[in-house]
Protein backbone atom coordinates (compact mmCIF):
# COMPACT_ATOMS: atom_id res chain seq x y z
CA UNK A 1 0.00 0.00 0.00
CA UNK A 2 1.24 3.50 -1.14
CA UNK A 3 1.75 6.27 1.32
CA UNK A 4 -0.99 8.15 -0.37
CA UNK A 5 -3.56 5.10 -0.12
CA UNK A 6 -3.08 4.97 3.44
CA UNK A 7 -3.93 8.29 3.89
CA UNK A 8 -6.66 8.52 1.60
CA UNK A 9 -7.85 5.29 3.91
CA UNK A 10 -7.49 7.58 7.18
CA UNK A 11 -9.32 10.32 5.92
CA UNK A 12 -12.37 8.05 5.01
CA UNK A 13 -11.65 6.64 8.53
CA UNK A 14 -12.19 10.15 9.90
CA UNK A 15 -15.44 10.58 8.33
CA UNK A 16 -16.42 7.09 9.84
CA UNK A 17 -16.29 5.21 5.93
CA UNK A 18 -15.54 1.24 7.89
CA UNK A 19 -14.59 0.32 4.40
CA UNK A 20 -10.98 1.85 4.39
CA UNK A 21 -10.35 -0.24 7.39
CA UNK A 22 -10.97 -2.99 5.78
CA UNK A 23 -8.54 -2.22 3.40
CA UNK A 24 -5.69 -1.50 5.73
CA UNK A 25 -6.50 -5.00 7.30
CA UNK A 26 -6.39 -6.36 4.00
CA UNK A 27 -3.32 -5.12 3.33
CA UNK A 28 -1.68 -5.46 7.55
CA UNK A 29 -3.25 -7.71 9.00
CA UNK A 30 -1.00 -10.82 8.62
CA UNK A 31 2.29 -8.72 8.98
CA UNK A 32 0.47 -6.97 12.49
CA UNK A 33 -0.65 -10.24 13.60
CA UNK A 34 2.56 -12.04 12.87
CA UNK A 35 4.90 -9.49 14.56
CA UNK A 36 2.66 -9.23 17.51
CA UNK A 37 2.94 -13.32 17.81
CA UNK A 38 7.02 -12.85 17.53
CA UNK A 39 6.57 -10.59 20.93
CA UNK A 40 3.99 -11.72 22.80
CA UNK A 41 4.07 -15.76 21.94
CA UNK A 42 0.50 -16.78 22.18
CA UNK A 43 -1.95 -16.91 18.71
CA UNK A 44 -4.92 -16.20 21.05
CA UNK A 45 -3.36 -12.63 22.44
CA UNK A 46 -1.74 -11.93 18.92
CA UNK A 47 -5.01 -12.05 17.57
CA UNK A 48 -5.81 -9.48 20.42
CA UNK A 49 -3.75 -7.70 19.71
CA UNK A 50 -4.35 -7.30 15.81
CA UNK A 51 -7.74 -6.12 16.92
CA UNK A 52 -6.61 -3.61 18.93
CA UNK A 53 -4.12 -2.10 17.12
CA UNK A 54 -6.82 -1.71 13.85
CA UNK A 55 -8.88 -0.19 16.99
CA UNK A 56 -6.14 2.28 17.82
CA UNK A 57 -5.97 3.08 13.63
CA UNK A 58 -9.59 3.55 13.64
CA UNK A 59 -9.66 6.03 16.63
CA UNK A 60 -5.94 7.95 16.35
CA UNK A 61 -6.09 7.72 12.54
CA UNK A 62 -6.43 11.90 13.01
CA UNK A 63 -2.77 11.62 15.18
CA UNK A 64 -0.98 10.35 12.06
CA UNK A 65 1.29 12.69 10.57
CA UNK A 66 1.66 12.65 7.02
CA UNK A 67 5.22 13.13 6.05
CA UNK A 68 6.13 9.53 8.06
CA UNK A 69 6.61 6.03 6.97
CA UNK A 70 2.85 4.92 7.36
CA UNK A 71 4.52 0.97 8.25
CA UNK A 72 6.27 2.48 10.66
CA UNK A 73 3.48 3.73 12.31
CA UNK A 74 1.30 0.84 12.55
CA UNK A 75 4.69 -0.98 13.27
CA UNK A 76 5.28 0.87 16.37
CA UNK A 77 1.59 0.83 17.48
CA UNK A 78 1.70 -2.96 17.30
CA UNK A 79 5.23 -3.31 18.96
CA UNK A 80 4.04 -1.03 21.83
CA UNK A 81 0.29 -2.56 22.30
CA UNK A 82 2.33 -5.82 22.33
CA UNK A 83 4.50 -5.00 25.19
CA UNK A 84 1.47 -3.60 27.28
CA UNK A 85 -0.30 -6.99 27.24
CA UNK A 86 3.09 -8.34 28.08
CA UNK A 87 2.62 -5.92 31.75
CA UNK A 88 -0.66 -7.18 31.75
CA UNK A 89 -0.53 -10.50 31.52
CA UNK A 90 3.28 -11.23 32.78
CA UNK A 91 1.86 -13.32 35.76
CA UNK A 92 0.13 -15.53 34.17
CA UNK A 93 1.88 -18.14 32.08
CA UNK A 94 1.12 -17.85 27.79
CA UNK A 95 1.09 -20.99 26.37
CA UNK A 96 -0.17 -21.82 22.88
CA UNK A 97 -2.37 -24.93 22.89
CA UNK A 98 -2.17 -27.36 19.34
CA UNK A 99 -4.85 -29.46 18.71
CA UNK A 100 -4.52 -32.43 17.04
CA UNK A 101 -5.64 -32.71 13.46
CA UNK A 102 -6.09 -35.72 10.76
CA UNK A 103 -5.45 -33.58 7.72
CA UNK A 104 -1.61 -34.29 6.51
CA UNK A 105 -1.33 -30.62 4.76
CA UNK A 106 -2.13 -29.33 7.88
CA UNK A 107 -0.21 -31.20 10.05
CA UNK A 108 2.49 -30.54 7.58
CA UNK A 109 1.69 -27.06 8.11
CA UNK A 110 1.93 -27.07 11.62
CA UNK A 111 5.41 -28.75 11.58
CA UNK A 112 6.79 -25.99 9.39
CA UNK A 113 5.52 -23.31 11.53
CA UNK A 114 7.25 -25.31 14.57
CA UNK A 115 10.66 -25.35 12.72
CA UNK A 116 9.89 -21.77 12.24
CA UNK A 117 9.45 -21.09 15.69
CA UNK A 118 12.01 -23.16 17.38
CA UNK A 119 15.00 -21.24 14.53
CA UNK A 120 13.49 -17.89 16.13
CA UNK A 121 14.00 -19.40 19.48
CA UNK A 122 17.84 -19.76 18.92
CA UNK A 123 17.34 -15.37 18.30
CA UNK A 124 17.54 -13.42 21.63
CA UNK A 125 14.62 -10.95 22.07
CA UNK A 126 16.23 -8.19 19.86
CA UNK A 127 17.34 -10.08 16.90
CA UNK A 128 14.37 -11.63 16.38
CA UNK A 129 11.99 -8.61 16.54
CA UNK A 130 15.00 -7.17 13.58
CA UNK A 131 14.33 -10.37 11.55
CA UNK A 132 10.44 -10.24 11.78
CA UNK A 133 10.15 -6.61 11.14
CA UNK A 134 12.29 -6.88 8.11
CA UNK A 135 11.48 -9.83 6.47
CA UNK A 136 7.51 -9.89 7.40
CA UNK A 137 6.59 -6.02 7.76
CA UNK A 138 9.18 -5.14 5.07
CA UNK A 139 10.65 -2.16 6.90
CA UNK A 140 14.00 -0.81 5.89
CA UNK A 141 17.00 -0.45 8.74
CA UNK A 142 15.96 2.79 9.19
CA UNK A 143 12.60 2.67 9.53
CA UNK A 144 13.54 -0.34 12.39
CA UNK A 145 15.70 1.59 14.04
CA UNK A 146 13.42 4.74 14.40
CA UNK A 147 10.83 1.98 15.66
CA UNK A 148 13.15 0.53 18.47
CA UNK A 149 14.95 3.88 19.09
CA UNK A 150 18.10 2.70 18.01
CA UNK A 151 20.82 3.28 15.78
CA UNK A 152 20.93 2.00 12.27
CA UNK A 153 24.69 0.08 12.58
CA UNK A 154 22.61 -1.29 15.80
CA UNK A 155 19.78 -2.41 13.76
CA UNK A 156 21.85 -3.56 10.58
CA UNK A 157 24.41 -5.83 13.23
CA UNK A 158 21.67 -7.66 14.56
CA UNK A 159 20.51 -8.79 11.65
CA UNK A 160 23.34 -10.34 10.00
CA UNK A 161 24.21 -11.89 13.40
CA UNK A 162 20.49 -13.11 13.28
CA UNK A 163 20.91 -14.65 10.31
CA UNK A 164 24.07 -16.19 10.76
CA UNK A 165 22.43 -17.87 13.83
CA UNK A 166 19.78 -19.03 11.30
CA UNK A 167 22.14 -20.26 8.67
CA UNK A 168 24.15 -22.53 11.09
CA UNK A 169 20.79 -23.76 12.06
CA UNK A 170 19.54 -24.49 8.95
CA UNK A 171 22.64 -26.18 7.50
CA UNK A 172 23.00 -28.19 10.79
């Protein structure tokens, strides 16, 4: 999505048009949902999550300011909606339950997601959030680094030591 679709979406949003919502969820939804799983680690809260954050677009759509990186922005809204439910919930344990299921695709599915999941787990905290908003949202070093407040060498090392980590992994 363009930078001037986006805010041709939040100007319909103003005037209360549902439909450009849509369209940003369309277009975010899977990258907002799938970097809010990489921090928070349960599908149930991610999906929370997702729903708040397209709440938070829906009702601070007016806050946006123009000239920024519109990715960035709902980047930073997810990342930071994300680490409240982290304070909210960090009592109680998350755990993501898998059901059993008779359909090989899906249960072919589920074992690539698991591979997925357990090379992320060899990332600490930091790298991993790099390699998800890069490679999922599609944000550029910059844009990650004005997202986690830090430098763009900062950003740009943890990467390539991130995917180091994930080469050895995958050649072992």
């Amino acid at each position: 999505m363009s930078e001037l679709e986006f805010q041709r979406c939040l100007r319909e949003i103003k005037n209360g048009k549902k439909e450009s919502l849509k369209i940003i969820y369309d277009y975010y939804g899977h990258v907002i949902y799938s970097y809010a799983l990489s921090i928070i680690k349960s599908e149930d809260l991610a999906k929370d999550i997702c729903q708040d954050v397209f709440i938070k677009i829906w009702s601070n759509g007016s806050k946006y300011k123009y000239s920024n990186n519109h990715k960035a922005w709902i980047m930073t809204i997810t990342r930071n909606t994300s680490i409240d439910y982290l304070r909210k919930y960090k009592r109680e344990d998350i755990v993501d339950e898998i059901n059993v299921i008779d359909n090989k695709d899906m249960i072919e599915d589920i074992n690539q997601k698991l591979q997925i999941k357990e090379s992320l787990a060899l990332l600490n905290e930091e790298e991993r959030e790099v390699v998800i908003l890069h490679t999922i949202s599609d944000l550029t070093f910059k844009n990650i680094g004005e997202i986690l407040n830090k430098p763009i060498g900062t950003v740009t090392w943890r990467y390539r030591e991130a995917i180091k980590k994930l080469r050895k992994r995958i050649i072992l």
